[in-house]
C-alpha atoms as a PDB file:
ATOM      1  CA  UNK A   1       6.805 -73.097 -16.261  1.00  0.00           C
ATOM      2  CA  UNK A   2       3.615 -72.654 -14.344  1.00  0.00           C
ATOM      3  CA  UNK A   3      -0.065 -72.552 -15.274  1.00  0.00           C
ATOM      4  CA  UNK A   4      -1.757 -68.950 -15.715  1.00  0.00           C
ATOM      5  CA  UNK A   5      -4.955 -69.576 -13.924  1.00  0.00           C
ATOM      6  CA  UNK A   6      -8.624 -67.972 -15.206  1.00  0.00           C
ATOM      7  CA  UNK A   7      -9.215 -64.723 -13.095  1.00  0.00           C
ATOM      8  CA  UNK A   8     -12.633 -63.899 -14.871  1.00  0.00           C
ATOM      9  CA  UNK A   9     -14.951 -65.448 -17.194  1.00  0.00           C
ATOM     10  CA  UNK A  10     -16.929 -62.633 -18.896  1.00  0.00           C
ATOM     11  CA  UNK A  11     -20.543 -63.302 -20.285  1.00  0.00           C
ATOM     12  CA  UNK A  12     -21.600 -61.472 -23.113  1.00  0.00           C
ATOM     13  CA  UNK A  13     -24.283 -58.864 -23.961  1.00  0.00           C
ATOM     14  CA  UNK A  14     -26.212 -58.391 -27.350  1.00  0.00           C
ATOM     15  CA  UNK A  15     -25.760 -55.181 -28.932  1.00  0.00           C
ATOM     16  CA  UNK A  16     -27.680 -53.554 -31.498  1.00  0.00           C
ATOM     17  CA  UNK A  17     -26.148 -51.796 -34.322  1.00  0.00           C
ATOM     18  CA  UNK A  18     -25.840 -53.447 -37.802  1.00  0.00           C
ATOM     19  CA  UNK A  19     -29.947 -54.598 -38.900  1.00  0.00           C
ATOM     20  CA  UNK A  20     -29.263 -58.544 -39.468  1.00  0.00           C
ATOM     21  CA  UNK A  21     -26.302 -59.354 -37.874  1.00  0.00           C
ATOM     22  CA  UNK A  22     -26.065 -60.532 -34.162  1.00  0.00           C
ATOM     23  CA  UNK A  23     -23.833 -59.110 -31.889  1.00  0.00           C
ATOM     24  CA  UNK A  24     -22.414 -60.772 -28.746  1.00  0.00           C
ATOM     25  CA  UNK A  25     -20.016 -58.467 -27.102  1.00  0.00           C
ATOM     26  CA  UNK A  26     -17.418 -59.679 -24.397  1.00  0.00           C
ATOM     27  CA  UNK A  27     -14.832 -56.666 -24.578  1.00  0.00           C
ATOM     28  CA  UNK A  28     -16.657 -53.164 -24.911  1.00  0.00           C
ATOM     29  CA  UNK A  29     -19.680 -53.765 -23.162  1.00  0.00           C
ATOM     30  CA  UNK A  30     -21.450 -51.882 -19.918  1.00  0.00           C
ATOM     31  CA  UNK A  31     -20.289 -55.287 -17.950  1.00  0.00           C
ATOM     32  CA  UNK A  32     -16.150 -55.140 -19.644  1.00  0.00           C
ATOM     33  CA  UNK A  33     -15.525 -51.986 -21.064  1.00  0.00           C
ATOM     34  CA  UNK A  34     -11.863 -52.074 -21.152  1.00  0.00           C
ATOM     35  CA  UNK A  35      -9.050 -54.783 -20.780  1.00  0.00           C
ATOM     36  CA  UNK A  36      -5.946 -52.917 -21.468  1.00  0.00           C
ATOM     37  CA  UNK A  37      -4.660 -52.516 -24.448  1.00  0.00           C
ATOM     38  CA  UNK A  38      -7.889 -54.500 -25.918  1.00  0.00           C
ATOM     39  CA  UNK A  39     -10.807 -52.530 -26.645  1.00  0.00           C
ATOM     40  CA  UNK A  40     -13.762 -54.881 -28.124  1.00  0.00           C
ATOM     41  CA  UNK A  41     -14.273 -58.470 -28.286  1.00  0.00           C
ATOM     42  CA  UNK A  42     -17.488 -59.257 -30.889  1.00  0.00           C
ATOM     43  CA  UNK A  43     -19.105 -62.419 -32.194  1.00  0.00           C
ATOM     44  CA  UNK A  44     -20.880 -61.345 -34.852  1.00  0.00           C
ATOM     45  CA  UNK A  45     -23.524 -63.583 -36.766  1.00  0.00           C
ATOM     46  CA  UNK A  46     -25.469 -63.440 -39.768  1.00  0.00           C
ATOM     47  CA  UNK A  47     -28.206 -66.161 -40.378  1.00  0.00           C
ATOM     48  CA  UNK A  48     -29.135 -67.233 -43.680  1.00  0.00           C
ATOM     49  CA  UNK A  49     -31.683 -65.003 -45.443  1.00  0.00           C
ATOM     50  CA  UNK A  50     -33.270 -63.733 -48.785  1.00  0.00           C
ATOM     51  CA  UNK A  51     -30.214 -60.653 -48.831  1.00  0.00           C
ATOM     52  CA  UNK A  52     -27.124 -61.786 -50.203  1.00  0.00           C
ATOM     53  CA  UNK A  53     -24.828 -59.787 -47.142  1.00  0.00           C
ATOM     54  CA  UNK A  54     -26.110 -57.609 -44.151  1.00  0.00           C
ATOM     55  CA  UNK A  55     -23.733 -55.592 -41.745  1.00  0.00           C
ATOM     56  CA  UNK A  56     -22.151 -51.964 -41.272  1.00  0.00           C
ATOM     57  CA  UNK A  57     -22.284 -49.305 -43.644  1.00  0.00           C
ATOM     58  CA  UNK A  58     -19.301 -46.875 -44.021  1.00  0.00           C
ATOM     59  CA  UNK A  59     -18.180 -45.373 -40.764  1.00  0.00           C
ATOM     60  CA  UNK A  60     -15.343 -43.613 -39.371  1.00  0.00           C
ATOM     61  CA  UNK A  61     -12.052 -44.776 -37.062  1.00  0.00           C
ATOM     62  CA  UNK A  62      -9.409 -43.136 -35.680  1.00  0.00           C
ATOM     63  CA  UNK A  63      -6.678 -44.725 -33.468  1.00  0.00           C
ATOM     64  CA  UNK A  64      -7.341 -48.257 -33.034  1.00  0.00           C
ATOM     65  CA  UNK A  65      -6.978 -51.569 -35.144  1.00  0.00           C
ATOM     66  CA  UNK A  66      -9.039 -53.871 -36.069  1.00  0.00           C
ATOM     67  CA  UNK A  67      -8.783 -57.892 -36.966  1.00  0.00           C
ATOM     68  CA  UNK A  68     -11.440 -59.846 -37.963  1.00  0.00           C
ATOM     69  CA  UNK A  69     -11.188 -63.675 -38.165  1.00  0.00           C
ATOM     70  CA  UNK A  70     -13.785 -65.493 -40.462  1.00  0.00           C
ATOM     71  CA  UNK A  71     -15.520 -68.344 -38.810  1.00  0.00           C
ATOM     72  CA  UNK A  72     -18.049 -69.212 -41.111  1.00  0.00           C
ATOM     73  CA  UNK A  73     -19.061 -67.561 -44.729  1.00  0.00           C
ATOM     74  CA  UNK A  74     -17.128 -64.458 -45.967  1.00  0.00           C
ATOM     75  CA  UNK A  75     -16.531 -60.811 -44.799  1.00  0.00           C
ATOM     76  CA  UNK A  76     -16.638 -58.203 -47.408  1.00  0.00           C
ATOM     77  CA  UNK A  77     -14.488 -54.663 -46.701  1.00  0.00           C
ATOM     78  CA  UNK A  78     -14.445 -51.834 -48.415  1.00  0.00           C
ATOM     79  CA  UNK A  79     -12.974 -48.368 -47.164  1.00  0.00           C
ATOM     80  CA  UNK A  80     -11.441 -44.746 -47.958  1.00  0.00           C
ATOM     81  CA  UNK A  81      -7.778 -45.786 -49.047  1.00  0.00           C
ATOM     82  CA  UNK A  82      -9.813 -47.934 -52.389  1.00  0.00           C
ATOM     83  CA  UNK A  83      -9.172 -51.179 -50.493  1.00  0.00           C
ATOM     84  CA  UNK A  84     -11.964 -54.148 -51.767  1.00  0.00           C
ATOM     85  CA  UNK A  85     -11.743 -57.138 -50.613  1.00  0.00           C
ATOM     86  CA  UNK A  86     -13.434 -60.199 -49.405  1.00  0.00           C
ATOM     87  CA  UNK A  87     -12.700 -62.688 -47.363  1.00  0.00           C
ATOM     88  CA  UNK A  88     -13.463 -66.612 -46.598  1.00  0.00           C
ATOM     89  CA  UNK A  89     -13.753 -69.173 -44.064  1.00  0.00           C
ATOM     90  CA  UNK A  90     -10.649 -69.458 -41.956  1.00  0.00           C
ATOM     91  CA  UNK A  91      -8.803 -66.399 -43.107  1.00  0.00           C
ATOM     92  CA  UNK A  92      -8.947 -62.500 -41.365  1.00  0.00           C
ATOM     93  CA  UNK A  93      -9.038 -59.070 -42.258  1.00  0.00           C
ATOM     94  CA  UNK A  94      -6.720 -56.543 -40.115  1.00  0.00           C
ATOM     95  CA  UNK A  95      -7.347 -52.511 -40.587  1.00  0.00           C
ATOM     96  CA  UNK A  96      -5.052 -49.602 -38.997  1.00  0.00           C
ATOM     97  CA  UNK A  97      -7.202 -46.818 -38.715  1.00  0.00           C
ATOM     98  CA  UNK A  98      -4.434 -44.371 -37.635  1.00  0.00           C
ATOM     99  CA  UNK A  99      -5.311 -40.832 -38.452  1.00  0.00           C
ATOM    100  CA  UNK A 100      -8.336 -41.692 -39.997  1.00  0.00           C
ATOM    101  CA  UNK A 101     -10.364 -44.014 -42.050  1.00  0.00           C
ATOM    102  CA  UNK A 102     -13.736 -44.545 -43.240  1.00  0.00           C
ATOM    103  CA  UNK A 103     -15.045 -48.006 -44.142  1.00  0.00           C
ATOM    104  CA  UNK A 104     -17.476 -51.129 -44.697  1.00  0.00           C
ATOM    105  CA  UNK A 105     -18.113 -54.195 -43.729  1.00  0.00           C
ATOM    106  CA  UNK A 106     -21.003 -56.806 -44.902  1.00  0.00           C
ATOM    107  CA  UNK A 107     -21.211 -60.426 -43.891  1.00  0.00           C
ATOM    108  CA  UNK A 108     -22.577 -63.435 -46.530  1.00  0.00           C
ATOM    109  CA  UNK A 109     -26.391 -64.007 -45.543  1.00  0.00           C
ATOM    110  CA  UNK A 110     -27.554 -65.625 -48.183  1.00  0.00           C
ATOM    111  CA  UNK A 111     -28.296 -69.565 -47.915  1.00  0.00           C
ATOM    112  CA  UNK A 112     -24.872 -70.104 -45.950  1.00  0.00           C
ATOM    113  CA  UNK A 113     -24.676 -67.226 -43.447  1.00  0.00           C
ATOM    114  CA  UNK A 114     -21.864 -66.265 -41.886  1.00  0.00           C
ATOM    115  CA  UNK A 115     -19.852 -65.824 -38.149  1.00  0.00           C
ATOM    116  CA  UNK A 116     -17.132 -63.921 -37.586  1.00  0.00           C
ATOM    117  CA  UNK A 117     -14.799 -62.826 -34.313  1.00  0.00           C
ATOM    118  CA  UNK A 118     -14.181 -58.863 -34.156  1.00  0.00           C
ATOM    119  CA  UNK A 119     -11.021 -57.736 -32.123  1.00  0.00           C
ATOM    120  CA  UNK A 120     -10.372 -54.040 -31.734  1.00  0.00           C
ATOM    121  CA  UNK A 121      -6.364 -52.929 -30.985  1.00  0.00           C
ATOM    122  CA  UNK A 122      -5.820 -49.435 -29.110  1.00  0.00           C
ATOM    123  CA  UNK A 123      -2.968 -48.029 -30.518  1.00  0.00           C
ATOM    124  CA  UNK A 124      -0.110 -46.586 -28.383  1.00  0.00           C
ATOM    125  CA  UNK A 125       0.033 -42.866 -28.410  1.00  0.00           C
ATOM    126  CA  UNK A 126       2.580 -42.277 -30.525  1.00  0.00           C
ATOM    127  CA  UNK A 127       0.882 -44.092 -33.224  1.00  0.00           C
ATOM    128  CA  UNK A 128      -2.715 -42.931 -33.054  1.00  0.00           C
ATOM    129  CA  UNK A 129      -1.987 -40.553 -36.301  1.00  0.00           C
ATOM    130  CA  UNK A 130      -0.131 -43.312 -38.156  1.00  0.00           C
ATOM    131  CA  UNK A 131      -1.278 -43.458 -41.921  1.00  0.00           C
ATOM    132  CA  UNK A 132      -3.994 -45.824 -42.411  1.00  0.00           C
ATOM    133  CA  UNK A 133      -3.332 -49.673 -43.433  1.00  0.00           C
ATOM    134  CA  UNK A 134      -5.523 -52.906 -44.273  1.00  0.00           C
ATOM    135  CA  UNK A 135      -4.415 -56.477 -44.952  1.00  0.00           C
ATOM    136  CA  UNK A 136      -6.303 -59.411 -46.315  1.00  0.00           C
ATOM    137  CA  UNK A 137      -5.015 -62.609 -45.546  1.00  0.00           C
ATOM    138  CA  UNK A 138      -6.753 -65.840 -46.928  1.00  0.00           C
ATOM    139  CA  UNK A 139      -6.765 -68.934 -44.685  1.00  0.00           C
ATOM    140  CA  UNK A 140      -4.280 -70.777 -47.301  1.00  0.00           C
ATOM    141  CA  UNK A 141      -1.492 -67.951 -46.113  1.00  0.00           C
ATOM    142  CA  UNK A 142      -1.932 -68.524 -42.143  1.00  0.00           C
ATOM    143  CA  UNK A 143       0.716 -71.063 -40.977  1.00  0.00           C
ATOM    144  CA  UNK A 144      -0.683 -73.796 -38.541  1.00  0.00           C
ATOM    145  CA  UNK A 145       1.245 -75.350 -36.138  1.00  0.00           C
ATOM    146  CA  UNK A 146       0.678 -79.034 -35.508  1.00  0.00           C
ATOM    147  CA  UNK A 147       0.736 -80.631 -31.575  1.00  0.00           C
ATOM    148  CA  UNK A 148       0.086 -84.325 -30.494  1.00  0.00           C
ATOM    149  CA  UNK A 149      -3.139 -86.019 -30.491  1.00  0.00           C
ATOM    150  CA  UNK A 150      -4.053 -83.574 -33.760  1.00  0.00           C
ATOM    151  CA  UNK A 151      -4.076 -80.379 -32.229  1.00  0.00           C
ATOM    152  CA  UNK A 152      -3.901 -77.304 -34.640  1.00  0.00           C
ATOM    153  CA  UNK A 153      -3.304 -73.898 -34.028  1.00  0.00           C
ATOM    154  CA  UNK A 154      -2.868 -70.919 -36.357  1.00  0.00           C
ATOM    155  CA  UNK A 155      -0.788 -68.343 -35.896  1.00  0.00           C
ATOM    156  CA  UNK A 156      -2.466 -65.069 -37.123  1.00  0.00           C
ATOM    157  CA  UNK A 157      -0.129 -62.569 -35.094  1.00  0.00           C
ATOM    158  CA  UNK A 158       2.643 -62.954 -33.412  1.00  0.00           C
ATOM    159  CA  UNK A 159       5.064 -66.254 -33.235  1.00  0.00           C
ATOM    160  CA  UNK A 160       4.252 -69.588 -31.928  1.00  0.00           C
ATOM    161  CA  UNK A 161       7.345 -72.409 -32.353  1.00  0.00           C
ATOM    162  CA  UNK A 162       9.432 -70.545 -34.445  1.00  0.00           C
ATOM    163  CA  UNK A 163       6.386 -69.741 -36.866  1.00  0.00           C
ATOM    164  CA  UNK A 164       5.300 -66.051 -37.333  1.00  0.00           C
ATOM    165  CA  UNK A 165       2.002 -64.870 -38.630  1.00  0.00           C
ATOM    166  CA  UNK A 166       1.184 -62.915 -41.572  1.00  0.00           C
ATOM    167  CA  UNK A 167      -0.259 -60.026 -39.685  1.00  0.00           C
ATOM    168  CA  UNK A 168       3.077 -58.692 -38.775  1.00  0.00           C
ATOM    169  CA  UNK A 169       2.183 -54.880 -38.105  1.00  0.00           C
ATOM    170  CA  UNK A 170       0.186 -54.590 -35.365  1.00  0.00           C
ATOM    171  CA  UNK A 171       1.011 -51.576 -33.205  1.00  0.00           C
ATOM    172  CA  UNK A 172       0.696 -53.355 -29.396  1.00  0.00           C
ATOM    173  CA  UNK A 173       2.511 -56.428 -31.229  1.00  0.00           C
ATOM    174  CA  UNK A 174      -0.222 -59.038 -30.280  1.00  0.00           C
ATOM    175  CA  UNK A 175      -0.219 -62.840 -30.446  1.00  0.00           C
ATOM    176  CA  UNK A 176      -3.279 -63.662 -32.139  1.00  0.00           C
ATOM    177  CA  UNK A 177      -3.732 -67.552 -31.997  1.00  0.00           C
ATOM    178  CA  UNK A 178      -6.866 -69.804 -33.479  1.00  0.00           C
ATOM    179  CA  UNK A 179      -6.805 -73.190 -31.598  1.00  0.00           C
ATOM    180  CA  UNK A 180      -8.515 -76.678 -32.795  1.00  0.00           C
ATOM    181  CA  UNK A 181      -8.761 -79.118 -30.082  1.00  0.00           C
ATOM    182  CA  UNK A 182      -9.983 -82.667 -31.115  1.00  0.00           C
ATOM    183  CA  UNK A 183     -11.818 -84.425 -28.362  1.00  0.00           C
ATOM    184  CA  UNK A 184     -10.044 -85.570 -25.309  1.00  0.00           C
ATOM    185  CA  UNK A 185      -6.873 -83.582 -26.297  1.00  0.00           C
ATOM    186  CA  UNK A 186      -4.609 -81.241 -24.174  1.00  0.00           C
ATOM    187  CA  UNK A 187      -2.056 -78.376 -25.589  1.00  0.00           C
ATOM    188  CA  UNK A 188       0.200 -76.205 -23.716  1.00  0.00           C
ATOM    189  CA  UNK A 189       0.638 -72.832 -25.155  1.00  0.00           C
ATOM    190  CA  UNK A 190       2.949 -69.580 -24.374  1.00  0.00           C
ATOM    191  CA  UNK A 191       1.221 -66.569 -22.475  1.00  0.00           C
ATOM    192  CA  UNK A 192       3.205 -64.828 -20.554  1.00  0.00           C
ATOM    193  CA  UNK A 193       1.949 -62.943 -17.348  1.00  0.00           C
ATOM    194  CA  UNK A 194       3.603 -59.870 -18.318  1.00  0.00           C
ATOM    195  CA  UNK A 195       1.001 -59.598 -21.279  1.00  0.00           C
ATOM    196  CA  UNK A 196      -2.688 -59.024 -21.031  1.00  0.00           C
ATOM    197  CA  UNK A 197      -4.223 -62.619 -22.346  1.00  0.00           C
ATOM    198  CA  UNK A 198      -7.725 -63.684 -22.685  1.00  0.00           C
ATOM    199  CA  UNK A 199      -9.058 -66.917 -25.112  1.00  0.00           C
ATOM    200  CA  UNK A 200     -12.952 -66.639 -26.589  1.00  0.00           C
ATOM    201  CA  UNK A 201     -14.196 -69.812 -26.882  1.00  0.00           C
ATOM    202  CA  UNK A 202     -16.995 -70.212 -30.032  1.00  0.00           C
ATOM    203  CA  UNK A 203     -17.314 -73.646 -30.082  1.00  0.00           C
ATOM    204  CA  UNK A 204     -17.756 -76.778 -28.056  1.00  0.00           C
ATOM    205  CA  UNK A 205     -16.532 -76.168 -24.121  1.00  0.00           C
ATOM    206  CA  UNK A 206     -12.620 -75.929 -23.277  1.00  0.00           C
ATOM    207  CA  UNK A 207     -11.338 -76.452 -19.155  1.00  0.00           C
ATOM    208  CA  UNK A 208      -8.839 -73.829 -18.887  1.00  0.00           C
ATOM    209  CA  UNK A 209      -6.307 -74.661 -16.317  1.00  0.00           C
ATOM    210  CA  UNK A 210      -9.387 -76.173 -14.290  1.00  0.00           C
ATOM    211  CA  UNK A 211     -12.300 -73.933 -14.963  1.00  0.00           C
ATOM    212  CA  UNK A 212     -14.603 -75.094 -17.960  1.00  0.00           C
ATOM    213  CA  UNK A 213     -15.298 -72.336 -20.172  1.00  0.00           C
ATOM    214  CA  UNK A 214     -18.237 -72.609 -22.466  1.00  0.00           C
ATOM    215  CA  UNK A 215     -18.853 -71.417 -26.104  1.00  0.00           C
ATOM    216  CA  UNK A 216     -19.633 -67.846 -25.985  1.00  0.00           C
ATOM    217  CA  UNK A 217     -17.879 -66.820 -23.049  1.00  0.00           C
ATOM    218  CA  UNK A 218     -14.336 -64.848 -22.862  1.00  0.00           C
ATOM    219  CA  UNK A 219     -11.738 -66.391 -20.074  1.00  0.00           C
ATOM    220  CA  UNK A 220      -9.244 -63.305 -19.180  1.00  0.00           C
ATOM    221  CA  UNK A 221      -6.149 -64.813 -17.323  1.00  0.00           C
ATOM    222  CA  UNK A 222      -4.631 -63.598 -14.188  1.00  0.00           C
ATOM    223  CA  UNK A 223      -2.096 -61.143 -13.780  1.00  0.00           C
ATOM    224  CA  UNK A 224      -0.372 -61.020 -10.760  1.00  0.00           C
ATOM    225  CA  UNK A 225       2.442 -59.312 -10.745  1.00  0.00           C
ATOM    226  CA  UNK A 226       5.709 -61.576 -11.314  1.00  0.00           C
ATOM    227  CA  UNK A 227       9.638 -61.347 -12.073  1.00  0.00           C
ATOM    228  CA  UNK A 228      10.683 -60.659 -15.275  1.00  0.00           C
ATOM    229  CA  UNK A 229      12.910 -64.021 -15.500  1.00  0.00           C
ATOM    230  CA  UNK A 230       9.193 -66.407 -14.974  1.00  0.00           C
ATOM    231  CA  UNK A 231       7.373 -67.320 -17.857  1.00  0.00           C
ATOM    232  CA  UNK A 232       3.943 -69.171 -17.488  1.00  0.00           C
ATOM    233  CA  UNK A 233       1.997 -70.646 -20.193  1.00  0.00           C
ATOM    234  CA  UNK A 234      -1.504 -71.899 -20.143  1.00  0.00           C
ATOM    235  CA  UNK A 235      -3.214 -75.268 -20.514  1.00  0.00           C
ATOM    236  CA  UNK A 236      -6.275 -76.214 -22.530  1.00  0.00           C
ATOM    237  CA  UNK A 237      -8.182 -79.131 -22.715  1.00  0.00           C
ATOM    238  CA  UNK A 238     -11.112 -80.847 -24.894  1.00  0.00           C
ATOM    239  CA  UNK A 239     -13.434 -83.024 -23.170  1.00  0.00           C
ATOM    240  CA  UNK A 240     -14.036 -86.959 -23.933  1.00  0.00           C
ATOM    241  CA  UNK A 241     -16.775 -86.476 -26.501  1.00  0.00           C
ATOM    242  CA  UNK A 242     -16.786 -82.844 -28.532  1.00  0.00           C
ATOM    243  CA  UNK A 243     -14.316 -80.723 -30.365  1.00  0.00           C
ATOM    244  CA  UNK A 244     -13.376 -77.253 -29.046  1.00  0.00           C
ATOM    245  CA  UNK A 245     -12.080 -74.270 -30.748  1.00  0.00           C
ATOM    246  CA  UNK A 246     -11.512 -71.008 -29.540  1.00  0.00           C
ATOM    247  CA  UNK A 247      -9.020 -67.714 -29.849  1.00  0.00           C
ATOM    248  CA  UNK A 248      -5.996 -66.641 -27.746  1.00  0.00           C
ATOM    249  CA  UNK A 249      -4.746 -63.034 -27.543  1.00  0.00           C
ATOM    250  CA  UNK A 250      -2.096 -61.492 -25.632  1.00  0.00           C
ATOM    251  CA  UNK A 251      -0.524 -58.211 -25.596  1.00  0.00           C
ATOM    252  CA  UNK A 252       1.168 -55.852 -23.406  1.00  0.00           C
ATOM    253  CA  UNK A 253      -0.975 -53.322 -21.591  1.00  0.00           C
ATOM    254  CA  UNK A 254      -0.603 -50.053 -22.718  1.00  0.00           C
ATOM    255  CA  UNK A 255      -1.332 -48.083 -19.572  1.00  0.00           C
ATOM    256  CA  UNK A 256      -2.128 -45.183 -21.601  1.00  0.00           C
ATOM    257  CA  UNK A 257      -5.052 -42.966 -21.003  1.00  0.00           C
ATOM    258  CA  UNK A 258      -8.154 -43.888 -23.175  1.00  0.00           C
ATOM    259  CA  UNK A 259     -10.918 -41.439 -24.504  1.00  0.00           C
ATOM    260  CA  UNK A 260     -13.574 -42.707 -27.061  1.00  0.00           C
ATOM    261  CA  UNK A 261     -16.027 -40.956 -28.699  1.00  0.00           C
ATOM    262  CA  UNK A 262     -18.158 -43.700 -31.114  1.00  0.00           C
ATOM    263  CA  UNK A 263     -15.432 -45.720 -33.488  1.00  0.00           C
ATOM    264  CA  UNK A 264     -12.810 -43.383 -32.698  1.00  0.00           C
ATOM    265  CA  UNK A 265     -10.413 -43.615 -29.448  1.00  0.00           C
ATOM    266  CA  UNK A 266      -7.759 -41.435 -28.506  1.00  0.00           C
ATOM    267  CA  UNK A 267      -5.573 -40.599 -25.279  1.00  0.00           C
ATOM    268  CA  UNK A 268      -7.323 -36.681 -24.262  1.00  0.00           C
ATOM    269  CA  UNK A 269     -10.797 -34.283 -24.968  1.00  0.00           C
ATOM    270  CA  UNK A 270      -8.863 -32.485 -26.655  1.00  0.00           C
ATOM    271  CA  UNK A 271      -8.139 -35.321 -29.746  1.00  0.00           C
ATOM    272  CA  UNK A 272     -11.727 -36.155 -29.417  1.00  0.00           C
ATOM    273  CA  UNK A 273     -12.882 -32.443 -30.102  1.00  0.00           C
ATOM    274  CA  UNK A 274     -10.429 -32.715 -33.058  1.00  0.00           C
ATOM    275  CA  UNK A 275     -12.074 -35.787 -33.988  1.00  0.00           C
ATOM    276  CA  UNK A 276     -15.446 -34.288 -34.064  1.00  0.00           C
ATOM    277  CA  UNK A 277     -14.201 -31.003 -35.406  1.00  0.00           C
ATOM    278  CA  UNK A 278     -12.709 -33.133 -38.421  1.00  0.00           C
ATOM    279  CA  UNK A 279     -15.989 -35.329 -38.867  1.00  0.00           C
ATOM    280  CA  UNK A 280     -17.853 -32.024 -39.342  1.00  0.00           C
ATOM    281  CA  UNK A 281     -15.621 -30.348 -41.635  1.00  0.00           C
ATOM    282  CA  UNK A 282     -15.137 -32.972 -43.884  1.00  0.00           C
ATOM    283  CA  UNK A 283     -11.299 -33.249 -43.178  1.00  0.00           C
ATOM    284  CA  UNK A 284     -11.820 -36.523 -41.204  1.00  0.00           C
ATOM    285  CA  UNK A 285      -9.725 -38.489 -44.018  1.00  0.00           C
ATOM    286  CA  UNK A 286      -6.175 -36.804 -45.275  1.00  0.00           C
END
């Protein structure tokens, strides 16, 4: 096996659209818009203050997923098919909007705070109108798998070592993997160039093959074009003195068309007029 080198290290941008919470977009901003079949890449924060949770009031999707991995605090969801849930530290929260669904989602303020790591899905065409699905998993129901020197990694989507996540329905099939690295350690982990594959560092500093990638910054891995009988893998590595955690995601491009109007993202106009036309008449939600 080879090492995937680092094509592109992607800063992020603030956005502004939830009153309390800070946004720092990698994915979906006017610098990345698109990384095929990945849609948005948020770090969202929420500092402690007098309100017990701040975030997004109910709003519509259409044709993407979501997953939402708890860093710090609790997430709290609430949407059109009576789902109410909330989660903790170390677990996520994965929503198929399919044809249609309206929801909520609030982050703890109160003297804790909380941080949380956004991932939007597209959906392949021929799943865009799928019914609607969420999943809340706790962080006592996400496998880790254990490497030398202390290394931990769960495995939210996808398979790592023979162990396969509890997020099992996602409709690009991703690997969704949350890495520990003590200081000074090394692991070696599966991406294969065939797949789209990027790793968001949020905390500490991780070298990457050989470029150091900082907390707060998105690494998307190269992806030359290569025979289907080579897999590669990449390597990550702590430095001397700090701890470093960060994300890895992989998934198959799509190479679909892509049309988004707001939350909603479809493959022509034509499904976005429908969108629209269904937001106005009320018939949004089936």
């Amino acid at each position: 096996m080879s090492i995937r080198p680092v094509a592109l290290v992607a800063e992020p941008t603030e956005a502004a659209e939830a009153v309390g919470v800070r946004i720092l977009r990698s994915l979906g901003s006017e610098r990345l818009v698109l990384l095929d079949p990945f849609l948005l890449l948020d770090h969202l924060h929420v500092s402690p203050a007098p309100e017990p949770s701040l975030g997004f009031p109910r709003h519509p999707h259409r044709g993407i997923e979501t997953l939402t991995y708890v860093v710090k605090g609790w997430v709290k969801h609430r949407d059109s098919l009576g789902s109410d849930s909330q989660v903790g530290e170390g677990g996520v929260q994965w929503m198929r909007a399919g044809s249609g669904i309206f929801h909520e989602e609030y982050l703890q303020a109160g003297e804790q705070g909380s941080e949380a790591l956004q991932v939007w899905f597209n959906l392949p065409a021929a799943q865009k109108l799928t019914p609607p699905e969420y999943q809340a998993v706790a962080s006592t129901e996400i496998p880790e798998v254990a490497f030398p020197g202390g290394v931990s990694v769960q495995v939210v989507a996808g398979e790592l070592s023979g162990v396969q996540g509890p997020v099992t329905r996602t409709g690009i099939q991703a690997t969704y993997l949350v890495v520990t690295l003590p200081a000074g350690t090394s692991v070696h982990l599966p991406a294969p160039r065939s797949q789209t594959a990027f790793a968001y560092v949020y905390q500490g500093s991780v070298h990457l093959g050989e470029r150091e990638v900082t907390a707060g910054h998105l690494a998307i891995f190269a992806d030359e074009e290569i025979t289907e009988s080579e897999t590669e893998e990449i390597l990550a590595t702590a430095p001397k003195d700090a701890e470093a955690r960060f994300i890895l995601v992989c998934a198959t491009p799509l190479r679909e068309p892509v049309f988004q109007y707001r939350s909603s993202v479809m493959n022509t106009v034509s499904q976005i007029g429908q969108v629209v036309r269904d937001l106005e008449n009320g018939t949004f939600v089936q």
